[in-house]
C-alpha atoms as a PDB file:
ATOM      1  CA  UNK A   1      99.835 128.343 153.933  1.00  0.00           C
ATOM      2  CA  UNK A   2      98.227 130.513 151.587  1.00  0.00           C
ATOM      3  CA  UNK A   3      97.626 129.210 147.561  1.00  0.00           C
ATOM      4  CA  UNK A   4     100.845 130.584 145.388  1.00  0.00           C
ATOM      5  CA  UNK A   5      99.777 133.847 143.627  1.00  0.00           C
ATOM      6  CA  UNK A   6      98.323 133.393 140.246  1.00  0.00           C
ATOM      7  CA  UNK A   7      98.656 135.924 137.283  1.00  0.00           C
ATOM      8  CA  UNK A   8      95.875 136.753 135.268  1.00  0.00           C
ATOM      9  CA  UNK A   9      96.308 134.222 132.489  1.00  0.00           C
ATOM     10  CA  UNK A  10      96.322 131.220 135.246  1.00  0.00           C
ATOM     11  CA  UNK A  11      93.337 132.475 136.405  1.00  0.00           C
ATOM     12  CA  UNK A  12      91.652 132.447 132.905  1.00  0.00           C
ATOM     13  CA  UNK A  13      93.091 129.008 132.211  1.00  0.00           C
ATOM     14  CA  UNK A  14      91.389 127.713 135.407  1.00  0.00           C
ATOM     15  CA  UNK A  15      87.977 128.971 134.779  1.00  0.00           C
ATOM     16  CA  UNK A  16      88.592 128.024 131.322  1.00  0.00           C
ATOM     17  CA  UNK A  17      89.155 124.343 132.955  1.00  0.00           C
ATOM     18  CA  UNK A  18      86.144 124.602 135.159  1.00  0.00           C
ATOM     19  CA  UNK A  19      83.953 125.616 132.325  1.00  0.00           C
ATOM     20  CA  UNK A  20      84.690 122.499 130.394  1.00  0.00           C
ATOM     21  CA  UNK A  21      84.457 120.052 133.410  1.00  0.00           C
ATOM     22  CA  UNK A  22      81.039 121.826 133.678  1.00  0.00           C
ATOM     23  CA  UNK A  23      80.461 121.003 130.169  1.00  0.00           C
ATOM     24  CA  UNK A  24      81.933 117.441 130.132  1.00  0.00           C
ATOM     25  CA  UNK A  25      79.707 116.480 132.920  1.00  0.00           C
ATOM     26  CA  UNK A  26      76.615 117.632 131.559  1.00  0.00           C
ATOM     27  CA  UNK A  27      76.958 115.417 128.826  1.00  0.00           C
ATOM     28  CA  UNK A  28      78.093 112.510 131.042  1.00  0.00           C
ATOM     29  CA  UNK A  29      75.186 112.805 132.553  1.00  0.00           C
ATOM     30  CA  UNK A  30      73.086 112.921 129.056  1.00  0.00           C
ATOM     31  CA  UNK A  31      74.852 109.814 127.460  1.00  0.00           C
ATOM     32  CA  UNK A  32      74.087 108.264 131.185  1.00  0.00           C
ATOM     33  CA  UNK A  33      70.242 108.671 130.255  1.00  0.00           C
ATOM     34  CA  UNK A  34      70.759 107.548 126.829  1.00  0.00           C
ATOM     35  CA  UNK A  35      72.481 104.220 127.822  1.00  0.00           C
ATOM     36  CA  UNK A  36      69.870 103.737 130.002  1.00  0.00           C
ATOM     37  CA  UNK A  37      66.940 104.622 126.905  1.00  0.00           C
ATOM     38  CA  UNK A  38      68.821 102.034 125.226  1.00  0.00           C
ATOM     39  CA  UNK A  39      68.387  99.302 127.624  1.00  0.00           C
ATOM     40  CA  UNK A  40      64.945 100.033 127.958  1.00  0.00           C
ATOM     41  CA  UNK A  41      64.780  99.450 123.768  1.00  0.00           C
ATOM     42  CA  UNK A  42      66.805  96.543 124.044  1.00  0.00           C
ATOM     43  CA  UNK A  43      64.035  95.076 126.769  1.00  0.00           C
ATOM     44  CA  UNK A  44      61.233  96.095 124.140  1.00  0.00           C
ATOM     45  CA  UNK A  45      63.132  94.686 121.488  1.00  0.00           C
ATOM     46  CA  UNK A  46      63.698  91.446 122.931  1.00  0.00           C
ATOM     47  CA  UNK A  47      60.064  90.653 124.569  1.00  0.00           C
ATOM     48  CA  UNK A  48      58.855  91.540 121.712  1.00  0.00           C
ATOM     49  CA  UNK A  49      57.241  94.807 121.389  1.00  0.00           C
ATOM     50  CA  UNK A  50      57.991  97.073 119.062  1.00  0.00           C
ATOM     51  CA  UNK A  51      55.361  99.631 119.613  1.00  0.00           C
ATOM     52  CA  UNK A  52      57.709 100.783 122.631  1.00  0.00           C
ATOM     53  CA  UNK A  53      60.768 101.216 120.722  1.00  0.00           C
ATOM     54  CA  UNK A  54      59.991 104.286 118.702  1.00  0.00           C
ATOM     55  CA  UNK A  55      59.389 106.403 121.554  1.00  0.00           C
ATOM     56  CA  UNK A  56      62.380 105.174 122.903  1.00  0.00           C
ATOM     57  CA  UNK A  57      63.918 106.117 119.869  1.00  0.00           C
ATOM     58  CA  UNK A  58      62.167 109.752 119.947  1.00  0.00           C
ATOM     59  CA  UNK A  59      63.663 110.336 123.594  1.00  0.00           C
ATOM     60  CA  UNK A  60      67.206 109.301 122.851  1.00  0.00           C
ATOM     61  CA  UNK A  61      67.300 111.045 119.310  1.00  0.00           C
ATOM     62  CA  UNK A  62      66.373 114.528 121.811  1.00  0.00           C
ATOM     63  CA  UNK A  63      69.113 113.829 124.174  1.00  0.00           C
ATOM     64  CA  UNK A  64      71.522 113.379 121.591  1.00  0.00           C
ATOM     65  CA  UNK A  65      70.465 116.536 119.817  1.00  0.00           C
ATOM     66  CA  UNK A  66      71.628 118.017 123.534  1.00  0.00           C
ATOM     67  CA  UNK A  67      74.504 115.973 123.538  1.00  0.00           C
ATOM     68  CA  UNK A  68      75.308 118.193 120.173  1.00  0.00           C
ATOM     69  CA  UNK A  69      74.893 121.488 121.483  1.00  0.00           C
ATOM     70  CA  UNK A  70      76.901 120.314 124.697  1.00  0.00           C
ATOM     71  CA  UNK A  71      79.967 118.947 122.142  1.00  0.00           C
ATOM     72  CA  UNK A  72      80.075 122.591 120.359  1.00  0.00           C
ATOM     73  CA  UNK A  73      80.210 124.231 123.623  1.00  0.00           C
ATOM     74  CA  UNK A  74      82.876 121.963 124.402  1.00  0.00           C
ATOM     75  CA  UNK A  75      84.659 122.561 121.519  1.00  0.00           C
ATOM     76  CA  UNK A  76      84.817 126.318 121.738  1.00  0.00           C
ATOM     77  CA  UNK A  77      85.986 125.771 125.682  1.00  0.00           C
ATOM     78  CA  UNK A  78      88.970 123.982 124.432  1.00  0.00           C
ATOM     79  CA  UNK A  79      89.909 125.799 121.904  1.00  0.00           C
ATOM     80  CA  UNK A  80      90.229 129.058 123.804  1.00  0.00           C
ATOM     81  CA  UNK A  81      91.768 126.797 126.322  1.00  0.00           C
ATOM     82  CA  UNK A  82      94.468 126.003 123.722  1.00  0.00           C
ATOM     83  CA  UNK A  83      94.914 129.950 122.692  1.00  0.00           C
ATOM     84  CA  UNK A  84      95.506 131.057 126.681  1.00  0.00           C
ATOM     85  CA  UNK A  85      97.818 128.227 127.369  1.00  0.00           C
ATOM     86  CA  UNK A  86     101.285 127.438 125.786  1.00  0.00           C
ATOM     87  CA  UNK A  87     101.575 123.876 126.664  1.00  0.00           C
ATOM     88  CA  UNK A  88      98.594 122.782 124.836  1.00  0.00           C
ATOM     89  CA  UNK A  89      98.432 122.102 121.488  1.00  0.00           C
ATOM     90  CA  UNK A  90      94.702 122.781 119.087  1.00  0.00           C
ATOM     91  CA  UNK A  91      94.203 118.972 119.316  1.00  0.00           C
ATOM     92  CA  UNK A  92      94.668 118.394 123.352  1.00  0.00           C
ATOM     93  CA  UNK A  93      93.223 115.225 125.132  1.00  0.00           C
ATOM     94  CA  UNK A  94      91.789 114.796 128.644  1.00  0.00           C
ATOM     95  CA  UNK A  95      94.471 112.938 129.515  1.00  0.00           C
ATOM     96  CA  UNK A  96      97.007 115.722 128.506  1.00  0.00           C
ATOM     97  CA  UNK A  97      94.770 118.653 129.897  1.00  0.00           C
ATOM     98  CA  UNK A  98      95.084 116.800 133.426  1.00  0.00           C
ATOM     99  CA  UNK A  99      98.751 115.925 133.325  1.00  0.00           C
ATOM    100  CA  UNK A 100      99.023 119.499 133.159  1.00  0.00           C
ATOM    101  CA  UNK A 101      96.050 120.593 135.351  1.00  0.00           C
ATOM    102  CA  UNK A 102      96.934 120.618 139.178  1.00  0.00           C
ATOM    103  CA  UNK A 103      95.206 119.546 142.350  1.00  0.00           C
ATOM    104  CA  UNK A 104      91.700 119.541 142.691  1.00  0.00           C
ATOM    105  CA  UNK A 105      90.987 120.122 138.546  1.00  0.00           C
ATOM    106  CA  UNK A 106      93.625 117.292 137.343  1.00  0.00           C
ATOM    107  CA  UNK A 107      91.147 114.438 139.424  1.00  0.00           C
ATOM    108  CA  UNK A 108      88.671 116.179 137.862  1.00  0.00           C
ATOM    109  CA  UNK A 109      89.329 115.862 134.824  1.00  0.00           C
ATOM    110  CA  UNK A 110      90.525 112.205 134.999  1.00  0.00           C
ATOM    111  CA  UNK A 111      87.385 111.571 136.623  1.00  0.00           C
ATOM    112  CA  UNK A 112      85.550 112.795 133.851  1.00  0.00           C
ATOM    113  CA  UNK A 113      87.589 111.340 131.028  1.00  0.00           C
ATOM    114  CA  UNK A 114      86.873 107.655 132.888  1.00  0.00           C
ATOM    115  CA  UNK A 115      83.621 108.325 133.635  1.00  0.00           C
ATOM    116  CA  UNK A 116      82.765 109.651 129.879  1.00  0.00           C
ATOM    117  CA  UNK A 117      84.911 106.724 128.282  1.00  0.00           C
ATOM    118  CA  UNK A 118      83.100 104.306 130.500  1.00  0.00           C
ATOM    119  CA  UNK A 119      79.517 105.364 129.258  1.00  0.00           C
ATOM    120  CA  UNK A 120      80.566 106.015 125.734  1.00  0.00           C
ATOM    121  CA  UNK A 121      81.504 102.108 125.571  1.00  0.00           C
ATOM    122  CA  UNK A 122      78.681 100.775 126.933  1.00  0.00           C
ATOM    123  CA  UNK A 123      76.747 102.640 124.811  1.00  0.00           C
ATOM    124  CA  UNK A 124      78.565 101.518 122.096  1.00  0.00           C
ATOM    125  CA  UNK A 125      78.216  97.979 123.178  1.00  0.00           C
ATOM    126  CA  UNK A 126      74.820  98.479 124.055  1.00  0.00           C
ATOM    127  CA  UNK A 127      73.781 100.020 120.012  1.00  0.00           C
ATOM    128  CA  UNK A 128      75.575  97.288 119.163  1.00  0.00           C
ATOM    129  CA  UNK A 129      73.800  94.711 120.445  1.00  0.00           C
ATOM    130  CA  UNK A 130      70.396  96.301 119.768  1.00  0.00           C
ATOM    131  CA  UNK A 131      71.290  96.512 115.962  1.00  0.00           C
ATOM    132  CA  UNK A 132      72.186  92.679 115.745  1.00  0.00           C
ATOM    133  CA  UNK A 133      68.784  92.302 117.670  1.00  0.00           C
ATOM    134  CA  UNK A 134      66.647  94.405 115.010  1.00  0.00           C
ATOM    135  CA  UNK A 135      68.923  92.355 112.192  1.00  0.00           C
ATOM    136  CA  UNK A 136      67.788  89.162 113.085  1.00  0.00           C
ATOM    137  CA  UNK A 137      64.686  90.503 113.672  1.00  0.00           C
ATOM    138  CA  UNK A 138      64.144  91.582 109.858  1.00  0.00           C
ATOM    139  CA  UNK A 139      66.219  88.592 108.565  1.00  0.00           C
ATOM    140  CA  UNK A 140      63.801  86.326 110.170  1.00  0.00           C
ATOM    141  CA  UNK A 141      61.130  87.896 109.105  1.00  0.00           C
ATOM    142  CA  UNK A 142      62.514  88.157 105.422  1.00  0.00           C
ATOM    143  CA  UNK A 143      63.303  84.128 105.630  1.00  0.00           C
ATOM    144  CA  UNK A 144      59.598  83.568 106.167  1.00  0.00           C
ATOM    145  CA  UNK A 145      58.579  85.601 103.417  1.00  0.00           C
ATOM    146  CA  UNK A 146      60.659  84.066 100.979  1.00  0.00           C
ATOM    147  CA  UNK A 147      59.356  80.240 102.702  1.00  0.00           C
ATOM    148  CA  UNK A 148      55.930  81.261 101.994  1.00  0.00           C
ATOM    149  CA  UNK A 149      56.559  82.796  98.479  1.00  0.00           C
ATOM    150  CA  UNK A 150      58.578  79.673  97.718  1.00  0.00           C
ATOM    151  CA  UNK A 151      55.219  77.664  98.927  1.00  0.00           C
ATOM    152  CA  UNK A 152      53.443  75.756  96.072  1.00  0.00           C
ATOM    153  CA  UNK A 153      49.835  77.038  95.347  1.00  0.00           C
ATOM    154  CA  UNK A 154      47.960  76.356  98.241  1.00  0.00           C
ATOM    155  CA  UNK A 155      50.456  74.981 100.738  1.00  0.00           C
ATOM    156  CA  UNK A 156      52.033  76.916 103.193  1.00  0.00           C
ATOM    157  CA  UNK A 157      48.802  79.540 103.480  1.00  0.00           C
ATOM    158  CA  UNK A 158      46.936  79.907 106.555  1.00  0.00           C
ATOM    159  CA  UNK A 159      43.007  79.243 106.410  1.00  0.00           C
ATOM    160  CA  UNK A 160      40.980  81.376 103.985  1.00  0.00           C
ATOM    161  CA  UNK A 161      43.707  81.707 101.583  1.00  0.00           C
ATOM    162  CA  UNK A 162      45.110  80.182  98.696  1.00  0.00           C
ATOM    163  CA  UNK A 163      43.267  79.478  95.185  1.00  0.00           C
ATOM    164  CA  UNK A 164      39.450  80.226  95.011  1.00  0.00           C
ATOM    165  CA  UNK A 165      37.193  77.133  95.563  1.00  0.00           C
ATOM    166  CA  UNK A 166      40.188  75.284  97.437  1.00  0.00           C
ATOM    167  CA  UNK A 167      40.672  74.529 100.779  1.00  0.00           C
ATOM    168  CA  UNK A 168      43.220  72.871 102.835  1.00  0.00           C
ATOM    169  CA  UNK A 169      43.046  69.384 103.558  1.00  0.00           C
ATOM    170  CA  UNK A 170      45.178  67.164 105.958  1.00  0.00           C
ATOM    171  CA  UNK A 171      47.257  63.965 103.737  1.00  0.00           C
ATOM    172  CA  UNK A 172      48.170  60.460 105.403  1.00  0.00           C
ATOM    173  CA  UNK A 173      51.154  61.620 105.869  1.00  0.00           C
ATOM    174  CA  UNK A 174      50.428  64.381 107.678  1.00  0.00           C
ATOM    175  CA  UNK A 175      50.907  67.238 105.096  1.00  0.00           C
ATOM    176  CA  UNK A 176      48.553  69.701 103.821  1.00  0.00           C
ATOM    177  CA  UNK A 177      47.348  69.482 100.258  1.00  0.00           C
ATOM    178  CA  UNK A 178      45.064  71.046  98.391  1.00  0.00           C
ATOM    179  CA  UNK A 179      41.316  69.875  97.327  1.00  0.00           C
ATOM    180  CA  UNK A 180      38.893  71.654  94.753  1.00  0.00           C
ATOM    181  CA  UNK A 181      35.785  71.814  95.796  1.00  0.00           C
ATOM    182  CA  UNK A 182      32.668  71.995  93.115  1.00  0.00           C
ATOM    183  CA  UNK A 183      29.461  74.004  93.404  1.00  0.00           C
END
């Protein structure tokens, strides 16, 4: 059987629809290569190499800029999606848009909403986890700082520093003390 006739406004509505599944899945498909940037920074954060996290950084922070320009696109798609139809309010969700969508664009658009809620949260969980990495990071290196500022003249200091005219010198007991030497 032939589709039901559609009146004008329908027809707008879908396209309108279309246009921001087009939309929505371009940016799934950005925060897709973002998550995966930020795995790669969690690797080089980890092994320890932090000459490969700012371009990392540089990469993502472009994507994201995309991401942007994608989101205001988005943005102006629904709201002329709310002005053409009358069940939608300014403020619609996915989830709404597709109980109200039919056939082929409602499993669209659920498809999309899981697909861009799945991503979002591992990114989330992924930024997470990279910014408790980076925190221990500088509180580790902030502990050692104070442990060698804390040091008494002359301890603590690797060879070649410390006072003038001392040098380190290995105790009975093991530690490392200090001895003058005269010229």
């Amino acid at each position: 059987p032939p589709p039901p006739p559609t009146d004008g406004r329908t027809t707008i509505v879908n396209n309108l629809i279309a246009e921001l599944i087009a939309v929505l899945t371009e940016q799934i498909v950005l925060y897709e290569q973002v998550r995966d940037l930020a795995k790669e920074e969690r690797l080089a954060l980890i092994s320890g190499k932090p000459d490969d996290v700012l371009p990392l950084v540089r990469r993502k922070e472009t994507l994201l800029l995309k991401i942007r320009t994608l989101d205001e696109s988005r943005q102006i798609v629904c709201s002329r999606l709310a002005k053409r139809s009358d069940a939608l309010t300014p403020s619609f969700t996915l989830t709404e848009l597709a109980s109200r969508a039919v056939g082929e664009q409602a499993d669209q658009l659920r498809d999309v909403r899981d697909r861009l809620s799945e991503c979002t949260e591992e990114l989330r969980v992924l930024n997470e986890t990279n910014a408790v990495i980076c925190h221990n990071g500088i509180d580790t290196v902030r502990q050692i700082v104070e442990a060698l500022s804390q040091a008494p003249p002359g301890e603590g200091t690797a060879a070649g520093y410390g006072k003038p005219g001392s040098r380190p010198r290995a105790a009975a007991n093991g530690a490392t003390t200090t001895m003058h030497v005269s010229t």
